[in-house]
Protein backbone atom coordinates (compact mmCIF):
# COMPACT_ATOMS: atom_id res chain seq x y z
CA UNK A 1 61.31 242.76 132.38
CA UNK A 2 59.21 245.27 130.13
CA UNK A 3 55.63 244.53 131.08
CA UNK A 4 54.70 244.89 126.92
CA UNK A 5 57.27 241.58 125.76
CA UNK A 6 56.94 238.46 126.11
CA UNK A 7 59.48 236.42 128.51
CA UNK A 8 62.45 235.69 126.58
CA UNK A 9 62.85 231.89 125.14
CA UNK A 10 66.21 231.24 127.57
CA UNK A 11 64.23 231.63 130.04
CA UNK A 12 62.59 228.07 129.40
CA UNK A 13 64.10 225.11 132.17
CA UNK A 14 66.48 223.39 130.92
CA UNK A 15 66.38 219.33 130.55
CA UNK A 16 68.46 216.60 128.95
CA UNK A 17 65.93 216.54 125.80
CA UNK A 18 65.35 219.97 125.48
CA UNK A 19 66.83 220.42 121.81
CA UNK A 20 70.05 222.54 121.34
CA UNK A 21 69.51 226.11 119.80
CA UNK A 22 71.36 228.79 118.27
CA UNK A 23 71.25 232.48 118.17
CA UNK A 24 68.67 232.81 114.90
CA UNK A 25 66.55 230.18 116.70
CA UNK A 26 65.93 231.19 119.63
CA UNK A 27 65.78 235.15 118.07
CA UNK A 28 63.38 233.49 115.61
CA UNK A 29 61.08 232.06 118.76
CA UNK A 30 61.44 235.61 120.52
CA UNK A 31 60.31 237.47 117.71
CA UNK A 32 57.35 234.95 117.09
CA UNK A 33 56.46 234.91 121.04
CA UNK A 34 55.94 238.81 120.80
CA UNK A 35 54.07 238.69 117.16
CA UNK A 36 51.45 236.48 119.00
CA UNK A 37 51.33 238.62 121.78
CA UNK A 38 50.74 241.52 119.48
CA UNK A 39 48.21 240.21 117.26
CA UNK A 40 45.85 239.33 121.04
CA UNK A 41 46.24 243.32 120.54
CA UNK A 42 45.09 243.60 116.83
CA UNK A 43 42.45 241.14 117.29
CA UNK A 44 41.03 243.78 119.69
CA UNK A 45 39.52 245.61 116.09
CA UNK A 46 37.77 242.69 114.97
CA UNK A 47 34.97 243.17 117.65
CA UNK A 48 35.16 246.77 116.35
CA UNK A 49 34.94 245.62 113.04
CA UNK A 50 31.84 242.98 113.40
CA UNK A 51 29.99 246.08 115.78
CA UNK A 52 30.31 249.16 113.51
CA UNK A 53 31.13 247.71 110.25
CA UNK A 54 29.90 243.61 109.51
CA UNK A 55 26.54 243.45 111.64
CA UNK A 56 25.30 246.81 110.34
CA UNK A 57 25.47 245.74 106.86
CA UNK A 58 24.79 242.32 107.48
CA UNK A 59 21.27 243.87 109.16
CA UNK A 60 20.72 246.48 106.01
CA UNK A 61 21.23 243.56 103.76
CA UNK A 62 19.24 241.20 104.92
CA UNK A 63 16.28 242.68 107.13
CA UNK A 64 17.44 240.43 110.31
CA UNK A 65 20.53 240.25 112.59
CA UNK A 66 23.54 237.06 112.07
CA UNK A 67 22.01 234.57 113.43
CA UNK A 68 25.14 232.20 114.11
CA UNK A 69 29.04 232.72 114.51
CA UNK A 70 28.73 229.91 110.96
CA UNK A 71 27.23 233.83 109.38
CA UNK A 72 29.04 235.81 111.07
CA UNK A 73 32.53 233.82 109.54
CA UNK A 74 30.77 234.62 106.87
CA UNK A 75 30.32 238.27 106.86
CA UNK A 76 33.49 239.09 108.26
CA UNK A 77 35.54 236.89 105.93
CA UNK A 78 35.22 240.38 103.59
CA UNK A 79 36.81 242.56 106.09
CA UNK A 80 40.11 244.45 105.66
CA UNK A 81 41.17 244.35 109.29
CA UNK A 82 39.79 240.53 109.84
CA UNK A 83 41.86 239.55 106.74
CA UNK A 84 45.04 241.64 107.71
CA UNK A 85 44.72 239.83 111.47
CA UNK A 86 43.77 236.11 110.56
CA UNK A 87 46.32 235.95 107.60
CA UNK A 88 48.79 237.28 110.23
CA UNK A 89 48.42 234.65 113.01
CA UNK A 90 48.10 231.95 110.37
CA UNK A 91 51.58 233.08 109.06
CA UNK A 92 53.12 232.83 112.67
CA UNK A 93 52.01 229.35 113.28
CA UNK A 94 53.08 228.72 110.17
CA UNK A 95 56.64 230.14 110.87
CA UNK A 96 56.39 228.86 114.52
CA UNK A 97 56.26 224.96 112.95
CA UNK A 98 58.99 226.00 110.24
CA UNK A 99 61.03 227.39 113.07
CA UNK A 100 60.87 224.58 115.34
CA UNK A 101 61.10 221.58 112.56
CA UNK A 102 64.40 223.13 110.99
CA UNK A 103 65.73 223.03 114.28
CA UNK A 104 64.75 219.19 115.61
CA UNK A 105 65.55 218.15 112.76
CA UNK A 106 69.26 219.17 111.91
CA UNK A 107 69.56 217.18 115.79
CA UNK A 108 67.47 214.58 115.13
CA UNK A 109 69.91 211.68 115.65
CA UNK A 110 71.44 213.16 118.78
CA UNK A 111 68.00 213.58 120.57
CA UNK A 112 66.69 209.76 119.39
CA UNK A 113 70.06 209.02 120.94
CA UNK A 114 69.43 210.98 123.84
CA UNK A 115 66.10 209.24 124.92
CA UNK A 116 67.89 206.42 123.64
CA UNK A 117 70.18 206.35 126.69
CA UNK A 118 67.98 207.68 129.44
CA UNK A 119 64.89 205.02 128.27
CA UNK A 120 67.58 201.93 128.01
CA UNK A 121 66.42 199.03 130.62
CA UNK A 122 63.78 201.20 131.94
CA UNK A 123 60.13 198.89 132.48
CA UNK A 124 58.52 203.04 132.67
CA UNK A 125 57.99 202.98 128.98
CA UNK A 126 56.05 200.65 127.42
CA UNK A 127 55.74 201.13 123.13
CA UNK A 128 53.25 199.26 121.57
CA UNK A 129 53.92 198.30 117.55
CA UNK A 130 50.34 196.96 117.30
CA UNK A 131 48.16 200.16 118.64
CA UNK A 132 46.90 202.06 116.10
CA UNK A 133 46.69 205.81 115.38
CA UNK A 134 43.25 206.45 114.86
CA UNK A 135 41.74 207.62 111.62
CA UNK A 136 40.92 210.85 112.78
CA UNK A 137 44.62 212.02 114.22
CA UNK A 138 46.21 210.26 110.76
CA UNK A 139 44.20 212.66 108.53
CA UNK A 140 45.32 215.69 110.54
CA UNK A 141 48.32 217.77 110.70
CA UNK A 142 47.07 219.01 114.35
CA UNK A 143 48.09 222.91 114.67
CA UNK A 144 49.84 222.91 111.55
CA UNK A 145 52.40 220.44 112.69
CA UNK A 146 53.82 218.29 110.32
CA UNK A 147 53.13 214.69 110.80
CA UNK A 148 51.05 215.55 113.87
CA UNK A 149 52.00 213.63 117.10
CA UNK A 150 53.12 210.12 115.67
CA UNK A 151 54.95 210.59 112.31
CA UNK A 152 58.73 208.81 112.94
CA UNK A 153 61.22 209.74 110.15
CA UNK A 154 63.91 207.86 111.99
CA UNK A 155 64.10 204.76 113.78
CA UNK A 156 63.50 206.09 117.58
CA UNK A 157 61.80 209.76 116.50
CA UNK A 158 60.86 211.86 119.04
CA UNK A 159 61.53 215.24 116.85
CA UNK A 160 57.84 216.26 117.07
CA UNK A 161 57.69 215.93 120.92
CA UNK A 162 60.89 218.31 121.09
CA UNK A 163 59.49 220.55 118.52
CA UNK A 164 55.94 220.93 120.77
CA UNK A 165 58.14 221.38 123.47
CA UNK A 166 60.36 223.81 122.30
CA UNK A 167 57.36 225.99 120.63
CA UNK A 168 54.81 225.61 122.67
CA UNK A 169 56.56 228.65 124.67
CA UNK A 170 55.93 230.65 121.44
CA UNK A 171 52.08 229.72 120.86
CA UNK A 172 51.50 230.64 124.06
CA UNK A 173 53.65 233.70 124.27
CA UNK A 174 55.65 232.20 127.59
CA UNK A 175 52.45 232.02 129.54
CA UNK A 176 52.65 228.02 130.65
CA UNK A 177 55.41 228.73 132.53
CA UNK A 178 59.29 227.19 132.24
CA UNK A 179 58.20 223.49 131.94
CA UNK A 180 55.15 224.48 129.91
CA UNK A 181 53.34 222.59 132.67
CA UNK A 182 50.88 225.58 133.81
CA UNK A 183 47.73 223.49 133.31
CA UNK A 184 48.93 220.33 135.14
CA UNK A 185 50.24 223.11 138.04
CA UNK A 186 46.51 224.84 138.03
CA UNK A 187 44.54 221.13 138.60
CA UNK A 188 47.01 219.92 141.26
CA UNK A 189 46.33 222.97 143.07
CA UNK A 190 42.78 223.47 142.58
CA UNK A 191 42.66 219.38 143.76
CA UNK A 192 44.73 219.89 146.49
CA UNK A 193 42.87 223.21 148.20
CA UNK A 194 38.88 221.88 147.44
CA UNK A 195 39.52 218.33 148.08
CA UNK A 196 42.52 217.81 150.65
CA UNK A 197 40.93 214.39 151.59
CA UNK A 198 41.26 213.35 147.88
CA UNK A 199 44.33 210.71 147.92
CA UNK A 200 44.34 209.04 144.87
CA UNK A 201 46.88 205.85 144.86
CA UNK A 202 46.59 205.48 141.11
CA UNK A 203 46.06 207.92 138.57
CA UNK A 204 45.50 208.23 134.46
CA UNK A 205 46.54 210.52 132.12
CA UNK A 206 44.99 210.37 128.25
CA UNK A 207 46.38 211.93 125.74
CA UNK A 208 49.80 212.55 127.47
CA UNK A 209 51.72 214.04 124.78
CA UNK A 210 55.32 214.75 125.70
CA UNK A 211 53.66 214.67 129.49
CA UNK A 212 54.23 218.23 130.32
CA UNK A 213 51.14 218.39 132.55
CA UNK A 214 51.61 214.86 134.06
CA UNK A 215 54.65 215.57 136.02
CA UNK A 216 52.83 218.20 138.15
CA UNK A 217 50.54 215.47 139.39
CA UNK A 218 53.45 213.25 139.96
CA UNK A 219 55.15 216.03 141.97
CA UNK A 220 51.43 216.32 143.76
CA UNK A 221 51.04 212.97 144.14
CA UNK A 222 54.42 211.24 144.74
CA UNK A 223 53.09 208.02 146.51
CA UNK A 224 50.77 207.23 143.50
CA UNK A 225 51.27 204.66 140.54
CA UNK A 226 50.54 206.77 137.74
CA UNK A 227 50.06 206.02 134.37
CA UNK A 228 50.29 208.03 131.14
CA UNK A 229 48.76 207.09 127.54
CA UNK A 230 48.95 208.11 124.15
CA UNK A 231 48.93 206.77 120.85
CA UNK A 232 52.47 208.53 119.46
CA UNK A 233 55.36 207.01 119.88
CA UNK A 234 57.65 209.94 119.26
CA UNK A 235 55.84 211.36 122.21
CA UNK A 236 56.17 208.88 125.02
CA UNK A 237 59.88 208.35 123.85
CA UNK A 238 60.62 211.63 124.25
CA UNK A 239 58.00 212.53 127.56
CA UNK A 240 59.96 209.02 129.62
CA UNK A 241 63.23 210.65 128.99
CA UNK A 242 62.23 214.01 130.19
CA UNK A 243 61.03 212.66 133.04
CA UNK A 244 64.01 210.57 133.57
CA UNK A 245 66.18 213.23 133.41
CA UNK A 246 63.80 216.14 135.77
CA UNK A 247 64.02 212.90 138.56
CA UNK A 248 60.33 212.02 138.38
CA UNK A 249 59.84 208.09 138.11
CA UNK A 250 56.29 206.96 139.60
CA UNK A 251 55.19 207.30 136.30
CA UNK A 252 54.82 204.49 133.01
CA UNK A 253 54.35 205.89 129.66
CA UNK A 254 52.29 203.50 127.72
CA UNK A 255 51.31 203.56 123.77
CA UNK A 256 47.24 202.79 124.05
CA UNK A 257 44.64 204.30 122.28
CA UNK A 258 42.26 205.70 124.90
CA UNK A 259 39.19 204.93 123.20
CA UNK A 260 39.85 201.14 123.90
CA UNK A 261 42.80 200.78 126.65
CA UNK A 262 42.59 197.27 128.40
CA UNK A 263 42.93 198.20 131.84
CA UNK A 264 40.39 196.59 133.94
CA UNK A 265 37.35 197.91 135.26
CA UNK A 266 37.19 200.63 138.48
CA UNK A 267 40.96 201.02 138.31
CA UNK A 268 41.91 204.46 138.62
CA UNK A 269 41.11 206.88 141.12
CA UNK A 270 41.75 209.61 138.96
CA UNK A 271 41.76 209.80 135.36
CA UNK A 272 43.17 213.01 134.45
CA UNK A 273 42.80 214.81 130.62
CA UNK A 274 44.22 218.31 129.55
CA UNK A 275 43.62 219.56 126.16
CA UNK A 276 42.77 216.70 124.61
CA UNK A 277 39.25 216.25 123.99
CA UNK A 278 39.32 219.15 121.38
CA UNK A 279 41.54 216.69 118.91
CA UNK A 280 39.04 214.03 119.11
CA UNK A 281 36.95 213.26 115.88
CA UNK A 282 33.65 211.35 115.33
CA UNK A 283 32.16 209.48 117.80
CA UNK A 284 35.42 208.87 119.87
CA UNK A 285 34.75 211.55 122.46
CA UNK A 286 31.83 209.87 123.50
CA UNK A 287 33.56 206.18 123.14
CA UNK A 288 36.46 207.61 125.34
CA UNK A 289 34.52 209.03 128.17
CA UNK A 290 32.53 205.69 128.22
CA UNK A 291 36.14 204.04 128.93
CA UNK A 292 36.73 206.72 131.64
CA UNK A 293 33.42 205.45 133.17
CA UNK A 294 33.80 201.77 133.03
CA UNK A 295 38.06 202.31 134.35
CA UNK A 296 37.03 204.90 137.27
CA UNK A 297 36.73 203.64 140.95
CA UNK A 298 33.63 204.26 142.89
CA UNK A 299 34.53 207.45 144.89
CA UNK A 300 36.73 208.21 142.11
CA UNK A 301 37.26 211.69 140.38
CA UNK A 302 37.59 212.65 136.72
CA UNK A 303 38.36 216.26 135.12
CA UNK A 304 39.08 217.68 131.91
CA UNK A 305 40.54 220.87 130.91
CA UNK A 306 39.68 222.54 127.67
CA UNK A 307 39.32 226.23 126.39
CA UNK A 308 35.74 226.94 127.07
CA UNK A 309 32.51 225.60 125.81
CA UNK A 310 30.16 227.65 123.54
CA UNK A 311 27.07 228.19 126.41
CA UNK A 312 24.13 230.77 125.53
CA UNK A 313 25.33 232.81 127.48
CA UNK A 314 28.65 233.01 125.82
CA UNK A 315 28.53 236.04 122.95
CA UNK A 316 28.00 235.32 119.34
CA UNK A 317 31.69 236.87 118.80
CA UNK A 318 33.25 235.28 121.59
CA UNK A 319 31.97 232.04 119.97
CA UNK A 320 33.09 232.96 116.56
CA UNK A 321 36.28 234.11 117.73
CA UNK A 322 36.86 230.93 119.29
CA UNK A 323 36.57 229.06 116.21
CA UNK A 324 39.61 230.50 114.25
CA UNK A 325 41.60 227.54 115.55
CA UNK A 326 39.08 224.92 113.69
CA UNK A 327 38.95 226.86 110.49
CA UNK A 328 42.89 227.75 110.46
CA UNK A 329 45.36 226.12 112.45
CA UNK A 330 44.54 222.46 111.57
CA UNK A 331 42.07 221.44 114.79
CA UNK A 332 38.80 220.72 112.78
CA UNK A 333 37.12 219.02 115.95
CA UNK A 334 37.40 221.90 117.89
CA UNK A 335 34.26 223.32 116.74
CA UNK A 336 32.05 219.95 117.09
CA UNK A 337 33.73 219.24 120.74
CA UNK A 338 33.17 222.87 122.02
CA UNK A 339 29.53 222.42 120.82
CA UNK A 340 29.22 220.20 123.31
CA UNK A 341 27.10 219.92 126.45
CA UNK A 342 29.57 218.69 128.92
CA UNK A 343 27.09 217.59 131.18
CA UNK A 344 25.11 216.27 128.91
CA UNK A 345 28.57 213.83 127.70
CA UNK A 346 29.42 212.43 131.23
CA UNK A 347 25.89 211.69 131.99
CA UNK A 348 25.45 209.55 128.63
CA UNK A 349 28.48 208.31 129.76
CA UNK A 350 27.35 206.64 133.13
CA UNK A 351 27.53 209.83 135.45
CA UNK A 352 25.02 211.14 137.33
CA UNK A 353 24.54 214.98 136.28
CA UNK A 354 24.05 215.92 140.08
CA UNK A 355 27.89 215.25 140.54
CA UNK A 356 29.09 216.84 137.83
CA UNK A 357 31.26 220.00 138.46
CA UNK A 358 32.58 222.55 136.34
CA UNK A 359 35.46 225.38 137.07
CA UNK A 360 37.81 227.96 135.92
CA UNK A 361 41.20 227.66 135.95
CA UNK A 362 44.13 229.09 134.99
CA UNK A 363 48.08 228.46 134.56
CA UNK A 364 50.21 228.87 137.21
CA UNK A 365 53.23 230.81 135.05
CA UNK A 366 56.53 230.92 136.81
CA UNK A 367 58.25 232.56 133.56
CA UNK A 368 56.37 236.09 134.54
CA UNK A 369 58.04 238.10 138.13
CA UNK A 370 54.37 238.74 139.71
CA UNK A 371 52.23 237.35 136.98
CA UNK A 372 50.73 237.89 133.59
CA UNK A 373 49.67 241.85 133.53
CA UNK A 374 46.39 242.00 134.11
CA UNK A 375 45.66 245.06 131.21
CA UNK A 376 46.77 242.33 128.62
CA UNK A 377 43.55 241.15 126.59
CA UNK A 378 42.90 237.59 125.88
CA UNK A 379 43.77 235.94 123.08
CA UNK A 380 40.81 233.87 122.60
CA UNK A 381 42.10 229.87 121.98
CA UNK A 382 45.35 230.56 123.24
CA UNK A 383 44.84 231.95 126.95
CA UNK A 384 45.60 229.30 129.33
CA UNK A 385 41.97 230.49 130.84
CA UNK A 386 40.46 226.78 130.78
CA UNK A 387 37.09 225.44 131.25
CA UNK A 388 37.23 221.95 133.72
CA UNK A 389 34.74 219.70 133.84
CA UNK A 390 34.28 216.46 135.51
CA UNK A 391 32.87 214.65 138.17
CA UNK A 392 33.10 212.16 141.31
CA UNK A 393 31.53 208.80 140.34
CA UNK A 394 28.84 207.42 142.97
């Protein structure tokens, strides 16, 4: 495989709900995968640009340097280059969600059908008519997507978990590996090589999605009882029938919101979130770690993975960089979440900040012979270089 492209979309494992795709699809998804991976290359000028161009004049203008990454948005918004690159990678998740909803949607019967059969009599899946989205994931289209997570257009709709799935490959640029379950692979392996005595018998997942990342901890964890939550329908229909089909079935898929789930109190040993937090608005990412508190065991473990937080020490263009995704891909709590003092959050919540923890991780890719090249710069928000946080509660 030539080290400069991007693994090719047929490469992606194959399941029962994976949707069908033809030749301008998939070349459509290619072509995409290796415009993303190409723009992590262009981006490269925009610290050029904010160095020898935007600060400069920002400093000759003004009489001080940009104080913020809010200013320095605001300086660089006028830049040829910065315009060139963020209308680019707007215009590919754009064509990425165009791409992907054409193709669920001509299929969109035979998938609900699909889930339809391999969900039939199962007590695994357990939808909920009376849970409601909340407010803040209703007035989002999150990354573009149409709908977000829990629009249905037919009765049984699970078109926007097979469109995630199916693009997800192309966001990324193949780097989550064939399932796209890279992050759920990194935890389970960081878990199992720091804390061997760790044996959780019953585990949570918020904020499941299609469950790409649970079924790595199932795989871990094959004696445990382990739950998965979110509030999309179209999701869990579509995540219980994938797991159906890949043979993993120690876990329920349950429609709760997980700002107030009714499981009872010091019930999980491990309560598990990836990527989530970020799409979290108000005061909910507070309210939902105050669940995670009151539902964890004694002895028990929580983590979280998330692109990184904005620290001091972390550069003013690193930070700025960072916050593309807020301003123009549709995640406008990314910003306020990545703000954040993680610490600070799971100690308000109950924890004591002597246990908390915080690591690096990143995906374990099994779509790239001998792993990601290492001379390939990071495409800040879209890396799967993650930031976990958590802790053991006392």
């Amino acid at each position: 495989m030539a080290k400069n492209l991007t693994p090719v979309w047929n490469k992606m494992a194959k399941h029962a709900m994976l949707p069908e795709t033809r030749h301008d699809e998939r070349a459509r998804y290619n072509f995409l995968s290796n415009l993303n991976k190409h723009l992590a290359h262009v981006s490269q000028g925009n610290k050029v640009a904010f160095e020898k161009r935007v600060e400069p004049a920002f400093e000759k203008e003004y009489g001080r340097p940009i104080k913020d990454r809010h200013e320095l948005k605001e300086a660089i918004s006028k830049d040829a280059h910065y315009q060139i690159w963020s209308s680019l990678r707007r215009c590919t998740m754009e064509m990425r969600q165009q791409a992907g909803r054409s193709m669920v949607l001509r299929q969109a019967e035979e998938l609900a059908e699909k889930a339809r059969k391999l969900n039939e009599g199962k007590s695994t899946l357990i939808l909920n008519p009376d849970v409601e989205v909340p407010a803040y994931l209703m007035a989002v289209d999150n990354h573009l997507m149409p709908g977000s997570y829990h629009t249905e257009l037919i009765e049984g709709d699970v078109t926007p978990a097979a469109n995630y799935d199916s693009g997800v490959f192309v966001t990324t640029a193949g780097l989550l590996g064939r399932y796209n379950d890279g992050g759920g692979k990194a935890i389970t392996s960081w878990l199992k090589k720091n804390h061997p005595e760790f044996k959780p018998k019953r585990i949570l997942d918020i904020g499941c999605g299609m469950g790409h990342n649970v079924l790595p901890i199932a795989k871990a964890y094959p004696d445990a009882e382990i739950i998965a939550i979110d509030t999309g329908a179209p999701m869990l229909r579509y995540a219980h029938a994938r797991a159906i089909d890949l043979g993993i079935q120690n876990v329920t898929w349950i429609q709760a919101d997980a700002a107030k789930t009714e499981f009872e109190d010091e019930s999980f040993d491990w309560i598990q979130s990836t990527m989530f937090l970020h799409e979290t608005g108000g005061k909910s990412i507070y309210t939902i770690m105050e669940e995670i508190y009151r539902m964890l065991k004694p002895g028990g473990l929580t983590l979280h993975i998330e692109q990184p937080q904005y620290t001091d020490d972390m550069s003013l263009f690193e930070k700025f960089i960072r916050d593309w995704d807020a301003y123009y891909n549709s995640e406008p709590y990314w910003s306020k979440m990545h703000d954040i003092d993680p610490a600070e959050l799971m100690s308000e919540s109950g924890f004591r900040k002597e246990d908390f923890m915080q690591i690096g991780a990143k995906a374990e890719n099994d779509l790239v012979e001998g792993g990601e090249n290492a001379d390939e710069p990071e495409d800040y928000g879209r890396s799967p270089i993650w930031n976990v946080f958590g802790a053991f509660k006392k």
